[in-house]
PDB file of N, CA and C in Angstrom:
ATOM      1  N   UNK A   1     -10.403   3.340   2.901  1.00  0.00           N
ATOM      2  CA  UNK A   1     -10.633   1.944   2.603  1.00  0.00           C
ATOM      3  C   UNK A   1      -9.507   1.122   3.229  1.00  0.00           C
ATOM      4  N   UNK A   2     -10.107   0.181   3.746  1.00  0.00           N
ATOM      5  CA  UNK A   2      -9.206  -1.168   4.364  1.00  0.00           C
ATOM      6  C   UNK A   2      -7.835  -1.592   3.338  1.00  0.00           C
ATOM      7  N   UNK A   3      -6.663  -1.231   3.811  1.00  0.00           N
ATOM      8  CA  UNK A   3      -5.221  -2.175   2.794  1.00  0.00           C
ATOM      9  C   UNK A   3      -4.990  -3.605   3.631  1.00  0.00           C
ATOM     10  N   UNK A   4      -4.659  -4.343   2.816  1.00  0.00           N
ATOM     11  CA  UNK A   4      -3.766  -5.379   3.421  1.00  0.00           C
ATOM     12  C   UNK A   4      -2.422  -5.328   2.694  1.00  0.00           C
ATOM     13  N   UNK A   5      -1.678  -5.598   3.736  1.00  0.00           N
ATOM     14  CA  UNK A   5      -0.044  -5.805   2.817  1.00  0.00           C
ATOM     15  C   UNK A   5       0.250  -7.083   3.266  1.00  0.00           C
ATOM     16  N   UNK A   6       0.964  -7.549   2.067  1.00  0.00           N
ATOM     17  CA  UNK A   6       1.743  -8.511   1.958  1.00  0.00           C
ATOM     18  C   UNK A   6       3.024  -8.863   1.659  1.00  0.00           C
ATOM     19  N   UNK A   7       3.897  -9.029   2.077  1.00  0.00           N
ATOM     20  CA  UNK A   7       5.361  -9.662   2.067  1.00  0.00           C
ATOM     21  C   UNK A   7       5.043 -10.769   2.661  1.00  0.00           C
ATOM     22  N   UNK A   8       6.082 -11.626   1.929  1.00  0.00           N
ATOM     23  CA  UNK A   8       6.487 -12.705   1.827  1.00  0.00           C
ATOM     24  C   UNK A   8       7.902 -12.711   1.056  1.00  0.00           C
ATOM     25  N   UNK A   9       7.999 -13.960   0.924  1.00  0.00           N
ATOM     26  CA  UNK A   9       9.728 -14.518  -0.114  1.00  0.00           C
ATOM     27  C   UNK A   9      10.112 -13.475  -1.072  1.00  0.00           C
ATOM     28  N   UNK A  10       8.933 -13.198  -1.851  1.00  0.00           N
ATOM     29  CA  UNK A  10       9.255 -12.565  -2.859  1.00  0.00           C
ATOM     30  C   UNK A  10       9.935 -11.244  -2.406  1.00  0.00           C
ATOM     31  N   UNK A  11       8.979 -11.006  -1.750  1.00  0.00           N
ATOM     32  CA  UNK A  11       9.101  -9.042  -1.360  1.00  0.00           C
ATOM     33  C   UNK A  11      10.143  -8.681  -0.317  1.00  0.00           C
ATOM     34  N   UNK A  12      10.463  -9.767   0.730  1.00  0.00           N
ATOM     35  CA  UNK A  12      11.571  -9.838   1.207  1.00  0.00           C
ATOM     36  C   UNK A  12      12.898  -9.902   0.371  1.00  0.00           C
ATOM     37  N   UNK A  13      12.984 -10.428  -0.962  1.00  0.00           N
ATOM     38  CA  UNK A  13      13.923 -10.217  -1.686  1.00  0.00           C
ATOM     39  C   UNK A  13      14.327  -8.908  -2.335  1.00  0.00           C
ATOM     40  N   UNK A  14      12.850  -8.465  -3.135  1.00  0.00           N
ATOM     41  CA  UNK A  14      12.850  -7.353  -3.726  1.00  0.00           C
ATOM     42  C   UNK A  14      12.772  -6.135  -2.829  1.00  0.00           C
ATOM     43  N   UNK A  15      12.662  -5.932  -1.738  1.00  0.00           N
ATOM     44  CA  UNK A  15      12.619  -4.841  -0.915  1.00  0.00           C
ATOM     45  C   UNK A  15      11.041  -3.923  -1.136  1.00  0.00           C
ATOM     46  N   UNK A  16      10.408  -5.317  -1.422  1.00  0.00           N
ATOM     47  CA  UNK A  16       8.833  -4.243  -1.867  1.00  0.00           C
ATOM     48  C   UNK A  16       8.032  -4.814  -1.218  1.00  0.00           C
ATOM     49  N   UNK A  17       6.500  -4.456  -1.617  1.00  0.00           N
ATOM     50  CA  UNK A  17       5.714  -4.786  -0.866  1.00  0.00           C
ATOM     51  C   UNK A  17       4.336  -4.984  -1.750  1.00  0.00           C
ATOM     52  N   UNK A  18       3.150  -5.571  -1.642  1.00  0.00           N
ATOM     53  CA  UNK A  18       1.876  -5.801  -1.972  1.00  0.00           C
ATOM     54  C   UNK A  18       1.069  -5.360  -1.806  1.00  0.00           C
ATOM     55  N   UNK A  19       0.033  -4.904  -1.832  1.00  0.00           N
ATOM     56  CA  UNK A  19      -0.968  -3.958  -1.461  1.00  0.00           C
ATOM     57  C   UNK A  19      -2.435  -4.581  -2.061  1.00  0.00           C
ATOM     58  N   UNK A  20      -3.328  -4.954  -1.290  1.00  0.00           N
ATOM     59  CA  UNK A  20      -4.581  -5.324  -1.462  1.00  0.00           C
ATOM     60  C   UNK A  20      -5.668  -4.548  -0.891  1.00  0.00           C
ATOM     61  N   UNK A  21      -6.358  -4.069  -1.846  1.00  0.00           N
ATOM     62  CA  UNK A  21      -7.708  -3.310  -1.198  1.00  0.00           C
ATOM     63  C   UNK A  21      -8.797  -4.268  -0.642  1.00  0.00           C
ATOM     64  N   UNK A  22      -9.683  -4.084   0.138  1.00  0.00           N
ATOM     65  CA  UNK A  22     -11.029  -5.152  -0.182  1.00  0.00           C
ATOM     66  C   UNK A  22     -11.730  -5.037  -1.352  1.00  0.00           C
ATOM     67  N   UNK A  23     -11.867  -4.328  -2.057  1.00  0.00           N
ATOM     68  CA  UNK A  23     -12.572  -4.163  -3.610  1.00  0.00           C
ATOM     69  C   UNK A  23     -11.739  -5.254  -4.345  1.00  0.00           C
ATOM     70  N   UNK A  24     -10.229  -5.838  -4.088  1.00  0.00           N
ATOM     71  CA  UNK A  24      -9.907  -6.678  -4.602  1.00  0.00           C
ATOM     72  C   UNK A  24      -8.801  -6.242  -5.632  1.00  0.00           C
ATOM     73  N   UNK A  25      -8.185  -4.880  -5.911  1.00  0.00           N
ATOM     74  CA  UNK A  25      -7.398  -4.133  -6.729  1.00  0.00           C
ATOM     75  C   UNK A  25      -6.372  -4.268  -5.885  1.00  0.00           C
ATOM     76  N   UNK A  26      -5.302  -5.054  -6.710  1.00  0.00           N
ATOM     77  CA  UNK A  26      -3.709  -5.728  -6.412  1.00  0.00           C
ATOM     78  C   UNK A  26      -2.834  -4.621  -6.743  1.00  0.00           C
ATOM     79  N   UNK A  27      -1.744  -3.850  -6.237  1.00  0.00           N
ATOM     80  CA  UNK A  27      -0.471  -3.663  -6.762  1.00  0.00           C
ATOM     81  C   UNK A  27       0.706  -4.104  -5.903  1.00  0.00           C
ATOM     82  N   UNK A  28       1.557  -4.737  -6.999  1.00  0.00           N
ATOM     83  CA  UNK A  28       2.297  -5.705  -7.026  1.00  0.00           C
ATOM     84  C   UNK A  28       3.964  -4.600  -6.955  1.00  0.00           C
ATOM     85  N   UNK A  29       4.798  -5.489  -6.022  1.00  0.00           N
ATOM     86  CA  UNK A  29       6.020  -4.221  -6.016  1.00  0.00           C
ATOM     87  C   UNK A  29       6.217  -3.063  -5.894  1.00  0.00           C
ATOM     88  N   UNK A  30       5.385  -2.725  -5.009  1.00  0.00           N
ATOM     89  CA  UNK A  30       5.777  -1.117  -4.104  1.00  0.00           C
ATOM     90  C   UNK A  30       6.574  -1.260  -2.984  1.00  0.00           C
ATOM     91  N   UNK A  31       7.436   0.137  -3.650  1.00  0.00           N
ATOM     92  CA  UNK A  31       8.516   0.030  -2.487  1.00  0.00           C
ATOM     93  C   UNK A  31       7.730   0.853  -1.044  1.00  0.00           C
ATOM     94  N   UNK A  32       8.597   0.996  -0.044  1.00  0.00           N
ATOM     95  CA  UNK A  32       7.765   1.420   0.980  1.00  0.00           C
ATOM     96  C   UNK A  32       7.244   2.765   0.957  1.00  0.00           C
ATOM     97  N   UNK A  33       8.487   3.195   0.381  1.00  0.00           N
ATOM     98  CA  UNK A  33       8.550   4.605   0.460  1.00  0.00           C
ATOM     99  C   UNK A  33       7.063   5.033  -1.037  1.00  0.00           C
ATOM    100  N   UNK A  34       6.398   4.288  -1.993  1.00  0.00           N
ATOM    101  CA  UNK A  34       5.567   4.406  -2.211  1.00  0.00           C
ATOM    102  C   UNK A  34       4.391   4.453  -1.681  1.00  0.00           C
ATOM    103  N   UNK A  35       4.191   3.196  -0.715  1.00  0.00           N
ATOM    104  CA  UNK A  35       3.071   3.292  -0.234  1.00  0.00           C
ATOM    105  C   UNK A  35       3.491   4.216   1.558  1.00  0.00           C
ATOM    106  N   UNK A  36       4.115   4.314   2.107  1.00  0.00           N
ATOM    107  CA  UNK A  36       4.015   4.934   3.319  1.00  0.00           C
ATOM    108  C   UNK A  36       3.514   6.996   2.649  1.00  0.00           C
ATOM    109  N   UNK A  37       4.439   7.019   1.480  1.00  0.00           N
ATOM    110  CA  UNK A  37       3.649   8.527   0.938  1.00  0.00           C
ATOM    111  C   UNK A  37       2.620   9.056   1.145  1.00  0.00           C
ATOM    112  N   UNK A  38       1.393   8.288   0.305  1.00  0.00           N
ATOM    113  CA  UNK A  38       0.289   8.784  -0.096  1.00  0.00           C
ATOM    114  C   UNK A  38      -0.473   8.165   1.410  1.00  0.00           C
ATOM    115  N   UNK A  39      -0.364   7.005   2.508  1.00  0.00           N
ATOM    116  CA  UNK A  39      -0.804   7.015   3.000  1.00  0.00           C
ATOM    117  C   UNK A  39      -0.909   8.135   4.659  1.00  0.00           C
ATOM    118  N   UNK A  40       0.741   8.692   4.444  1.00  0.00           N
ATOM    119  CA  UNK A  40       0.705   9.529   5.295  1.00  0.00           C
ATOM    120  C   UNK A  40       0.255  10.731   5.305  1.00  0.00           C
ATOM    121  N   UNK A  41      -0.287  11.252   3.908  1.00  0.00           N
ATOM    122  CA  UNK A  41      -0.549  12.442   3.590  1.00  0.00           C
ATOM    123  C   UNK A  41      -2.250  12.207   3.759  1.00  0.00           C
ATOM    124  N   UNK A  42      -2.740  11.404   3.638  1.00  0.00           N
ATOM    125  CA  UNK A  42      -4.341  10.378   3.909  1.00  0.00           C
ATOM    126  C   UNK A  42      -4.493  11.017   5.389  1.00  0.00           C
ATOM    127  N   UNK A  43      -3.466  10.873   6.412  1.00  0.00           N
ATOM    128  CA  UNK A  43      -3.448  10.568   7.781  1.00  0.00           C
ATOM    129  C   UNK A  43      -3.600  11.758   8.690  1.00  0.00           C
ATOM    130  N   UNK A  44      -2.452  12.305   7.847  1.00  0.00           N
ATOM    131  CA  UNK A  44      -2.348  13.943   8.202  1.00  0.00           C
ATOM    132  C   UNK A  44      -3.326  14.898   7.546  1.00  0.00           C
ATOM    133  N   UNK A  45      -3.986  14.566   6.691  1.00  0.00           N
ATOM    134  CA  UNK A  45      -5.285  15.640   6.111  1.00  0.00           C
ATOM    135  C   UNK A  45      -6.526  15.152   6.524  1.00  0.00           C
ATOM    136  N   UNK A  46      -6.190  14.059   7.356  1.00  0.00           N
ATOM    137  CA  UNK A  46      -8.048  13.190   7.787  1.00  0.00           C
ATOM    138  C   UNK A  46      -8.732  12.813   6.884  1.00  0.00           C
ATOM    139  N   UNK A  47      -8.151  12.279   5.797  1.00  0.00           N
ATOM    140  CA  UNK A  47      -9.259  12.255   4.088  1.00  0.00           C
ATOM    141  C   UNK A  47      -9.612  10.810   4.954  1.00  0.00           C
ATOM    142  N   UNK A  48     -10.834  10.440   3.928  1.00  0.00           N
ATOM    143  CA  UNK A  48     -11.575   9.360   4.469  1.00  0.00           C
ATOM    144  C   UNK A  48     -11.495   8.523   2.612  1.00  0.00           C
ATOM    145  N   UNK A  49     -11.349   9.420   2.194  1.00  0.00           N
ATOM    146  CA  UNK A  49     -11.562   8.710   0.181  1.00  0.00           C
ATOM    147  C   UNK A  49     -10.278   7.634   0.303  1.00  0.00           C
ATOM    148  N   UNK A  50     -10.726   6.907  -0.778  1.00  0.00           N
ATOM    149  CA  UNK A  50      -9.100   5.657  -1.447  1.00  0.00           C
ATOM    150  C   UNK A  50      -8.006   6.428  -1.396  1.00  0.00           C
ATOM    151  N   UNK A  51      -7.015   5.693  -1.102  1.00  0.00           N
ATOM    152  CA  UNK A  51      -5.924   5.648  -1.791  1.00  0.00           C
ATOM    153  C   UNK A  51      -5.613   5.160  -2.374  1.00  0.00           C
ATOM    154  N   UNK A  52      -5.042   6.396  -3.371  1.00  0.00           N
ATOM    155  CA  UNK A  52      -4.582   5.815  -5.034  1.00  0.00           C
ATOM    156  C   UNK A  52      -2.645   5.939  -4.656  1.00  0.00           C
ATOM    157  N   UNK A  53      -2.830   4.452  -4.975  1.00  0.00           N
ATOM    158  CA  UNK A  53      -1.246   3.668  -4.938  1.00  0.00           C
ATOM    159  C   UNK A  53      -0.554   3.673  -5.896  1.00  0.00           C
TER     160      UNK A  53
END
């Protein structure tokens, strides 16, 4: 499924980041090293399912 990330002011402060699915499910303050995880392990196994953030 499609992510969008977002930084801005905030996340530039906090060293985190945003995460938007198209289904519309927000998480708020992930650091990178959260979301680069589960998406690299997505990348390297060829899964095609969500990622759960």
């Amino acid at each position: 499924m499609p992510l969008i990330l977002t930084i801005g002011e905030k996340e530039k402060e906090t060293g985190t980041l945003s995460v938007r699915t198209l289904d519309g499910k927000v998480k708020l303050g992930l650091s990178p090293a959260d979301f680069v995880t589960p998406v690299q392990k997505h990348i390297k196994k060829r899964i095609l399912d969500d990622i759960v953030l």
